[in-house]
Protein backbone atom coordinates (compact mmCIF):
# COMPACT_ATOMS: atom_id res chain seq x y z
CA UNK A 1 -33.90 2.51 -60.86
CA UNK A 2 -32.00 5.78 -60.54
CA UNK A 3 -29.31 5.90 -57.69
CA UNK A 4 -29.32 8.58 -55.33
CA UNK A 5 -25.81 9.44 -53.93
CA UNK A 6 -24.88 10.60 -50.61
CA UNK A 7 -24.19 14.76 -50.59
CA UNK A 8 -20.85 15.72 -50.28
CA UNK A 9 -21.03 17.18 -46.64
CA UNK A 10 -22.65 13.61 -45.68
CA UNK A 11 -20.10 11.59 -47.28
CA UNK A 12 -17.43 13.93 -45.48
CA UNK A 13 -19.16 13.10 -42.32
CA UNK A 14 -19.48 9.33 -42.68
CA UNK A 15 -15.59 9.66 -43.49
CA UNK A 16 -14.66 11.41 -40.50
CA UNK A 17 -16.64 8.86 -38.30
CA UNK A 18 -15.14 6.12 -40.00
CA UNK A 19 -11.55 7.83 -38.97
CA UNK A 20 -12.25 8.27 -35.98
CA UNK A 21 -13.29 5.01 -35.31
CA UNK A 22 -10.16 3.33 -36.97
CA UNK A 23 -7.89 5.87 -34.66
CA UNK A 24 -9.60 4.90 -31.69
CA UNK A 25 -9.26 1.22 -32.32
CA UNK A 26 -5.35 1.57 -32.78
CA UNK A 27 -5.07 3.14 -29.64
CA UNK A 28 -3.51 1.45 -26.44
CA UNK A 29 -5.51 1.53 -23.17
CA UNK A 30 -3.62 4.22 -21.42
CA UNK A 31 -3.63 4.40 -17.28
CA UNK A 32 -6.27 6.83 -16.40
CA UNK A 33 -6.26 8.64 -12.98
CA UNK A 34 -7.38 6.74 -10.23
CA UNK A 35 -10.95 8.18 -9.26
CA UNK A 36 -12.32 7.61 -5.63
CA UNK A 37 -14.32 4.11 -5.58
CA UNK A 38 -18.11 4.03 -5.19
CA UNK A 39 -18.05 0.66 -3.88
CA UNK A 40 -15.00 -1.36 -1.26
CA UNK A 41 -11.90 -1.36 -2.42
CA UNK A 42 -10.31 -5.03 -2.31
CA UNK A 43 -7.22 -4.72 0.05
CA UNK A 44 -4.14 -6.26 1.13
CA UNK A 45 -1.93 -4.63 3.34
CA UNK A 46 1.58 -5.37 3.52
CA UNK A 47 3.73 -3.66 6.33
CA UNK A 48 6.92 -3.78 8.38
CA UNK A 49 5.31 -3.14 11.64
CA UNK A 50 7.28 -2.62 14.64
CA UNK A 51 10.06 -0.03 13.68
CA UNK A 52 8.17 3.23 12.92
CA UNK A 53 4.21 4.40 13.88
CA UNK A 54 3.41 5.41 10.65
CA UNK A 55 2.75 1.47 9.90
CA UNK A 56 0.55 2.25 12.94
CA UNK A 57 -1.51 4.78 11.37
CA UNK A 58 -1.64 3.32 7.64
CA UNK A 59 -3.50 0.54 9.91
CA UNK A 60 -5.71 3.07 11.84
CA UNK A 61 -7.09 3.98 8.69
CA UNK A 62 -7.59 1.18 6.83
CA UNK A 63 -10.04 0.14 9.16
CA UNK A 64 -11.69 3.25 9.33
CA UNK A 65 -12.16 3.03 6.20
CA UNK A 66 -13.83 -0.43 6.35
CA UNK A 67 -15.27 1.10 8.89
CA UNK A 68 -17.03 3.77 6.46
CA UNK A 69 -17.54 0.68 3.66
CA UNK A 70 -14.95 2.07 1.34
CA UNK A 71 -12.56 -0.67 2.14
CA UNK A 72 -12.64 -4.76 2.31
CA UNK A 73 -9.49 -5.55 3.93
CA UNK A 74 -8.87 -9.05 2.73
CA UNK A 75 -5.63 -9.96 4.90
CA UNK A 76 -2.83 -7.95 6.71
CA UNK A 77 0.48 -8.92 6.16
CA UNK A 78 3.12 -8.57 8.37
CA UNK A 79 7.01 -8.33 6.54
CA UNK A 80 9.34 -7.90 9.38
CA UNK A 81 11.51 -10.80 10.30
CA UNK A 82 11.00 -11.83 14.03
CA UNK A 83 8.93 -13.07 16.61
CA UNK A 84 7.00 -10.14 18.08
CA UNK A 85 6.24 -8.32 15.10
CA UNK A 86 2.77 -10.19 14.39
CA UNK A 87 1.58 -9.22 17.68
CA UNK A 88 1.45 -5.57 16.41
CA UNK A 89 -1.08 -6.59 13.40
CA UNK A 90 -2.68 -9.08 16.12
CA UNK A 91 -3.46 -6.44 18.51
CA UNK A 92 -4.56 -3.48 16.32
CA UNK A 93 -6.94 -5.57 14.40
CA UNK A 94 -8.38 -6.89 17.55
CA UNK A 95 -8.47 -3.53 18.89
CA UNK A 96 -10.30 -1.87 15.88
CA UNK A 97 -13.08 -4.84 15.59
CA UNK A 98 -11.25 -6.61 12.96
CA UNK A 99 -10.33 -10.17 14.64
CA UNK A 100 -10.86 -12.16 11.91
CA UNK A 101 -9.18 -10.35 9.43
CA UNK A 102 -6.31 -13.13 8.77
CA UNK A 103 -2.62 -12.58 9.07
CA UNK A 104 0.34 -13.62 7.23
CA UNK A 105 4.17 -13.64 8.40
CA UNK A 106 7.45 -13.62 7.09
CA UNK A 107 9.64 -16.21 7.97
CA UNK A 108 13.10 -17.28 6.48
CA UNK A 109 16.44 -16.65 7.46
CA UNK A 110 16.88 -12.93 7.75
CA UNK A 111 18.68 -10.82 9.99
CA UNK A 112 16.14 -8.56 11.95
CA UNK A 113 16.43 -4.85 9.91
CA UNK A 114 17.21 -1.57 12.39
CA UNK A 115 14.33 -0.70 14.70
CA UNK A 116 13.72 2.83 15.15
CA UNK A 117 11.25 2.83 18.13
CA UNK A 118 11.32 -0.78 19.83
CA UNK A 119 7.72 -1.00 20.49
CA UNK A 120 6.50 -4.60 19.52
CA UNK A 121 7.33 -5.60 22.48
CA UNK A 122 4.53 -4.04 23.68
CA UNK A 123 2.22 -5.54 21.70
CA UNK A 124 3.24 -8.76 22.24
CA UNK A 125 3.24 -8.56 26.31
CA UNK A 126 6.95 -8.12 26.62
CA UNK A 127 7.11 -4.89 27.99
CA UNK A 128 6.71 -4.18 31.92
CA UNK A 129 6.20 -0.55 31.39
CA UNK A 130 2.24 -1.80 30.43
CA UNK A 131 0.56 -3.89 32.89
CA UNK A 132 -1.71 -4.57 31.45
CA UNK A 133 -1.47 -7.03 28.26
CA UNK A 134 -3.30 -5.89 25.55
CA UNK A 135 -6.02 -7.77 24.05
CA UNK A 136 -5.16 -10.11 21.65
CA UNK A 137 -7.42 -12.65 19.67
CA UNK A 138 -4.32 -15.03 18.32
CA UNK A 139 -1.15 -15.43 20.38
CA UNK A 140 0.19 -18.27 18.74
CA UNK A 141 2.56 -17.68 16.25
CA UNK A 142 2.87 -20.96 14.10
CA UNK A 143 -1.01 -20.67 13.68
CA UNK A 144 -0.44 -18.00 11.06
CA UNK A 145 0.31 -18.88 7.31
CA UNK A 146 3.46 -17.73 5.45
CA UNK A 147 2.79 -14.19 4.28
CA UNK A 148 3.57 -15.54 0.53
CA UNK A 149 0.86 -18.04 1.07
CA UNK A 150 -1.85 -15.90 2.49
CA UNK A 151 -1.31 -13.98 -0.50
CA UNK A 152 -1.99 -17.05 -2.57
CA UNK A 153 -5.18 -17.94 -0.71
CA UNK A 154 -6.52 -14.43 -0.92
CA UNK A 155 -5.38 -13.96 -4.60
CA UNK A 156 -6.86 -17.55 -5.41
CA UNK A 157 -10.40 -16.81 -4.42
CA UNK A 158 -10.86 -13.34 -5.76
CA UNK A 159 -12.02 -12.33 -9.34
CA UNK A 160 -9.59 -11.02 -11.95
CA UNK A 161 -8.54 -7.86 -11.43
CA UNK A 162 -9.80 -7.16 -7.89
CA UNK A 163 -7.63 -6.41 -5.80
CA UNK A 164 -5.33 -4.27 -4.41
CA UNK A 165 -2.18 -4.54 -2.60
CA UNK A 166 -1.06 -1.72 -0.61
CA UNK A 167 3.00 -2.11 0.64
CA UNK A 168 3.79 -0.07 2.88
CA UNK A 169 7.29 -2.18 4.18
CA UNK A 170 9.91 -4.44 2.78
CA UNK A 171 9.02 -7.00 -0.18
CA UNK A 172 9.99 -10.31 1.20
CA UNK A 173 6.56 -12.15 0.92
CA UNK A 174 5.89 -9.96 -2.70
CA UNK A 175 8.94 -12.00 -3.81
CA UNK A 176 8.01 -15.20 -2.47
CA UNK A 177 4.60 -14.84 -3.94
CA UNK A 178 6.20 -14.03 -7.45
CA UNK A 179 8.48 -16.68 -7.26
CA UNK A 180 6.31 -19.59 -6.05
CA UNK A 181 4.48 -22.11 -7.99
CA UNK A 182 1.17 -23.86 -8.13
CA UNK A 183 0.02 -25.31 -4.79
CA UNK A 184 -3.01 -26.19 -3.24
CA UNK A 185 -4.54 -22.50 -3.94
CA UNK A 186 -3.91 -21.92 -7.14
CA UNK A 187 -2.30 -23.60 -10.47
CA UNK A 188 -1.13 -20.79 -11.10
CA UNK A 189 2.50 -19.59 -10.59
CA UNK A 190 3.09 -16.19 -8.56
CA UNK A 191 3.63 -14.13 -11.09
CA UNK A 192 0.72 -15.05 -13.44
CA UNK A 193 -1.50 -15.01 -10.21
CA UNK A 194 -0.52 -11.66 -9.37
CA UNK A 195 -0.97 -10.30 -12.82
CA UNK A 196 -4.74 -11.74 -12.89
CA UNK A 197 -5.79 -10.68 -9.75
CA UNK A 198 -4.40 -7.33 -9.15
CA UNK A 199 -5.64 -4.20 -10.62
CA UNK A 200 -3.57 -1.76 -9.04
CA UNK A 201 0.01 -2.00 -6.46
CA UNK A 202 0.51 1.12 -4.29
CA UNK A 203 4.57 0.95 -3.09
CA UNK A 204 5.75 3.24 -0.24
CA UNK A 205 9.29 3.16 -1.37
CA UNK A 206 11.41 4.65 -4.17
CA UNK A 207 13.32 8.14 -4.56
CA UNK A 208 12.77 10.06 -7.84
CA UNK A 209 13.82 14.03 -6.73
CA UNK A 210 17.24 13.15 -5.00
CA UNK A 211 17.92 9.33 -5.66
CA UNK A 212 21.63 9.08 -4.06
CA UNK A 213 20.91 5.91 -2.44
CA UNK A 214 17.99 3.97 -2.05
CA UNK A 215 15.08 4.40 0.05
CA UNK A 216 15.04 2.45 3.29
CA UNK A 217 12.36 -0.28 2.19
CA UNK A 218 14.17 -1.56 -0.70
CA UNK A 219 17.50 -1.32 0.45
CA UNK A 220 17.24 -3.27 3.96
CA UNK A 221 16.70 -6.25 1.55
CA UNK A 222 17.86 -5.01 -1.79
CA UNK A 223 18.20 -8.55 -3.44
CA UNK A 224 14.27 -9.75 -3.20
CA UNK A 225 13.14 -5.69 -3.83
CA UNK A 226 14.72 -6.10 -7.09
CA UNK A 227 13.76 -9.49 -7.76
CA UNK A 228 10.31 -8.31 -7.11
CA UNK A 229 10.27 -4.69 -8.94
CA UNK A 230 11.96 -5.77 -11.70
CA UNK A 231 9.39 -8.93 -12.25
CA UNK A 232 6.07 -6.72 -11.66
CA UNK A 233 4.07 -7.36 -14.43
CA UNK A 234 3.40 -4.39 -16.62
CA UNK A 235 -0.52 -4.48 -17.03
CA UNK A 236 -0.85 -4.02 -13.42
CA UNK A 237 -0.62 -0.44 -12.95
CA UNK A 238 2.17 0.78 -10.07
CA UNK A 239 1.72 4.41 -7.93
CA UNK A 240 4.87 4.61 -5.98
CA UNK A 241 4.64 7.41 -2.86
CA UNK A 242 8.22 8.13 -2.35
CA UNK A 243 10.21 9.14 0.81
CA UNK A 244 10.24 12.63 -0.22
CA UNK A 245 6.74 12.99 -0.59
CA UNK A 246 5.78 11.66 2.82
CA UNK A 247 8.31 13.76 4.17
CA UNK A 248 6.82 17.11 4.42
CA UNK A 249 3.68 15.51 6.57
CA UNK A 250 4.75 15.31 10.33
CA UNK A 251 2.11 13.96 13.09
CA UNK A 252 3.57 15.72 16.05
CA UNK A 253 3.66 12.98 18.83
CA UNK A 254 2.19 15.82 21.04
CA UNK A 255 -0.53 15.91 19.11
CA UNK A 256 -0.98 12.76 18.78
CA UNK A 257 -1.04 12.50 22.12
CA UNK A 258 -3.89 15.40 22.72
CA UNK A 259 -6.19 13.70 20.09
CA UNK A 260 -6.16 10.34 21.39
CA UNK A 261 -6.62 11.90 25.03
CA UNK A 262 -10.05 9.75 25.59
CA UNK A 263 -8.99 6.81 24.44
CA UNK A 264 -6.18 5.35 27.26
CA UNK A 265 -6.05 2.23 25.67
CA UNK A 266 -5.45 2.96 22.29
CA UNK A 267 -3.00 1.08 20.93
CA UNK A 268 -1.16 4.09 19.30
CA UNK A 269 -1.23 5.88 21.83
CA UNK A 270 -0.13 3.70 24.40
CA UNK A 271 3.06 3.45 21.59
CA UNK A 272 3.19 7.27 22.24
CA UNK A 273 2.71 7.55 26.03
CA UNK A 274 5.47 4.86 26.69
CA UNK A 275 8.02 4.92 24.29
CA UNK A 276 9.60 7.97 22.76
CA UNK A 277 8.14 8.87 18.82
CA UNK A 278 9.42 12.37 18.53
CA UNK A 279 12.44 10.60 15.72
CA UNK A 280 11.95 12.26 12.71
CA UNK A 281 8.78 10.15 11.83
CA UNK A 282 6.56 11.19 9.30
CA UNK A 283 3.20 9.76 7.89
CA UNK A 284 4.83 8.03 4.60
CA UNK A 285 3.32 5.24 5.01
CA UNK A 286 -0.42 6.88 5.40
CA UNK A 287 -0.43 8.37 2.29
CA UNK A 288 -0.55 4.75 0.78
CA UNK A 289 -3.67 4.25 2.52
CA UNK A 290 -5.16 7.69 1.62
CA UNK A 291 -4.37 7.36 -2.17
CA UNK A 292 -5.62 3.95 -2.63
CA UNK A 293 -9.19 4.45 -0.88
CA UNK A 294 -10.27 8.31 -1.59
CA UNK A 295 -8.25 8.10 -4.98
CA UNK A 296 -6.01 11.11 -6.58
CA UNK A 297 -7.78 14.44 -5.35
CA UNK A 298 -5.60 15.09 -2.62
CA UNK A 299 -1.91 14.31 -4.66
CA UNK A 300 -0.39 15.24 -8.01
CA UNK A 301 1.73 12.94 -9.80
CA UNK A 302 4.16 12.10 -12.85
CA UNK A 303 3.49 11.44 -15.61
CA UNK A 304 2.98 7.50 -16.90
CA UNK A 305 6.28 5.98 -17.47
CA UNK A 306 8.44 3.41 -16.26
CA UNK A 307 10.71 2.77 -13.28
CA UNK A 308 14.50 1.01 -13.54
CA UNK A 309 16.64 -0.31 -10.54
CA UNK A 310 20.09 -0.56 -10.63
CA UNK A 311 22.16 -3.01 -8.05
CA UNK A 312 21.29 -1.00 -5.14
CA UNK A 313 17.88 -0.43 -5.21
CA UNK A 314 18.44 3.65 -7.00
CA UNK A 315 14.76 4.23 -9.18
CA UNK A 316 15.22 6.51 -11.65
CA UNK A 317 11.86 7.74 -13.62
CA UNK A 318 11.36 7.67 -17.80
CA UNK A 319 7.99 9.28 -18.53
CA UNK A 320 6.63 6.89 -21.57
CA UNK A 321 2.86 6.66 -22.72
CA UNK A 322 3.02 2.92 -22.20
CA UNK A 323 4.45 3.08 -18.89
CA UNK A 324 2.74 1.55 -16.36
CA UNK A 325 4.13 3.48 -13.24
CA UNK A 326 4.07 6.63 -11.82
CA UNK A 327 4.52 8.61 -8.54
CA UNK A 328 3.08 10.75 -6.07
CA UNK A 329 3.87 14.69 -5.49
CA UNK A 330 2.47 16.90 -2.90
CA UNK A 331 0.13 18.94 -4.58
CA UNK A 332 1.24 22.21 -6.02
CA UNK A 333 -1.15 24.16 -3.77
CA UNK A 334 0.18 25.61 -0.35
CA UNK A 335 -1.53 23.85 2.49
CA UNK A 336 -1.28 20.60 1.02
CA UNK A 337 0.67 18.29 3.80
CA UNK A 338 -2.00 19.89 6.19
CA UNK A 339 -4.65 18.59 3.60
CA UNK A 340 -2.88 15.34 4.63
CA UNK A 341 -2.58 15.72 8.15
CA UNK A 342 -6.27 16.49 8.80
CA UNK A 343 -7.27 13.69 7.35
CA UNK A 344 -5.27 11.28 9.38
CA UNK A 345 -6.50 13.27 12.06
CA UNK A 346 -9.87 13.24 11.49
CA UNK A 347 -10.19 9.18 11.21
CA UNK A 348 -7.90 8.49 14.44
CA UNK A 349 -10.31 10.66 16.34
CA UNK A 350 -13.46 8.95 14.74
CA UNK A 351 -15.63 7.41 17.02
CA UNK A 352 -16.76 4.26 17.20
């Protein structure tokens, strides 16, 4: 039986194939731009509500974006010490037709961090300046769960890899989730349960252009930020949006005011019309919400890499192909931070 053999051009091309097969093979999964989601995104938010409105409007649009089916928001978590501050998620939810959305607190013995505008108050009937209270579907505080536990619960009953957690405040219940241990949720320990369930943590914090101190969220309670940070495990990918970027996008309470001017008992702007917002506050924490749900179009970012802490809370950035963090920059096009502010715009004036 006479052998036929392979010509040299196809023997050359099986080669090649085989190559290329045995390169990609060695390769390591690499993080790949986050694309905008054809179907809910799987969210817990985590927030310091009651110091600055742009907790406010990372809310606002969260629901909107339920509202539009591009987001399932799985739990709100409220990480301010204090009594009033779960009024705030209490009433907003209620307000934007998300009552049952559950709610998880922080509680522990911590100092109550600076407030810039005093406004939970408010929220939580306190304040004479409204008369009228406004609604509320929960105004019992002990009925809600520790925020580490909600996480738990949430975390417990969702598949691998399906959720995301969007932090937009301090990381007191993030380190009380990663440090507890199995309970009647979960055998699983924090960290392992994080690490299964979550694809993808978005971080309003860090400084990586001028990094002289830290930024405000990790340094009002630098000991559990860097317990947490440093603990994060590394196959769940990280997107900080640092203060600098969420800097150069101001909401002018003006016209906040002007867009809201049909809606008198908005909860934002009732904020506005009774307590005074022109301090410096900028929409860092909406750009969280923003990169999560429509994905990367509207941001530019660092490269992969990795992100150290020292004592203080100070990130500093090392670009590395097996990194599994990276940052947000305002695009490189002018017009950008209007990009932004039209779209926060544009969902606090949706309709109903």
């Amino acid at each position: 039986m006479v052998q036929i053999k392979p010509k040299a051009h196809i023997r050359k091309c099986y080669l090649s194939w085989i190559l290329l097969l045995l390169f990609i093979s060695c390769q390591k999964d690499e993080p790949q731009p986050v694309q905008p989601v054809e179907s809910p995104v799987n969210v817990i938010i985590d927030a310091d509500l009651g110091s600055s409105t742009d907790d406010l409007f990372a809310l606002m649009l969260l629901y909107r974006y339920a509202d539009m089916g591009l987001a399932n928001i799985l739990a709100v978590v409220v990480d301010r010490p204090g009594e009033d501050y779960y009024a705030v998620a209490d009433v907003m939810n209620t307000y934007y037709g998300y009552p049952n959305v559950p709610i998880g607190i922080v509680r522990g013995n911590y100092d109550e961090p600076k407030k810039y505008i005093d406004y939970a108050g408010m929220f939580a009937g306190k304040d004479e300046r409204v008369k009228n209270p406004l609604p509320r579907t929960c105004t019992n505080s002990s009925l809600f769960p520790d925020g580490y536990k909600l996480y738990r619960q949430m975390l417990a009953m969702a598949k691998d890899k399906s959720v995301v957690i969007l932090s937009v405040g301090f990381l007191l219940c993030l380190n009380d989730l990663i440090n507890s241990g199995p309970d009647e949720y979960s055998e699983l320990d924090g960290k392992e349960l994080l690490r299964r369930k979550v694809s993808h943590i978005y971080i309003m914090g860090g400084k990586f252009t001028k990094n002289d101190k830290a930024c405000y969220n990790f340094r009002t309670f630098c000991e559990q930020s860097y317990n947490f940070l440093t603990n994060i495990p590394s196959d769940i990918y990280v997107t900080f949006s640092p203060s600098e970027t969420g800097d150069m996008v101001e909401y002018r309470p003006e016209v906040v005011l002007n867009d809201l001017a049909d809606e008198p008992n908005n909860p934002i702007r009732l904020t506005y019309d009774n307590f005074n917002c022109n301090t410096g506050q900028m929409m860092w924490d909406a750009l969280v919400v923003i990169n999560a749900i429509k994905g990367d179009g509207l941001f530019d970012f660092s490269p992969w890499g990795d992100v150290t802490y020292d004592e203080k809370c100070i990130t500093t950035f090392l670009a590395s192909p097996d990194g599994h963090c990276r940052y947000q920059m305002p695009r490189s096009d002018a017009g950008w931070d209007t990009d932004i502010l039209d779209e926060i715009r544009r969902m606090n004036t949706m309709s109903d």
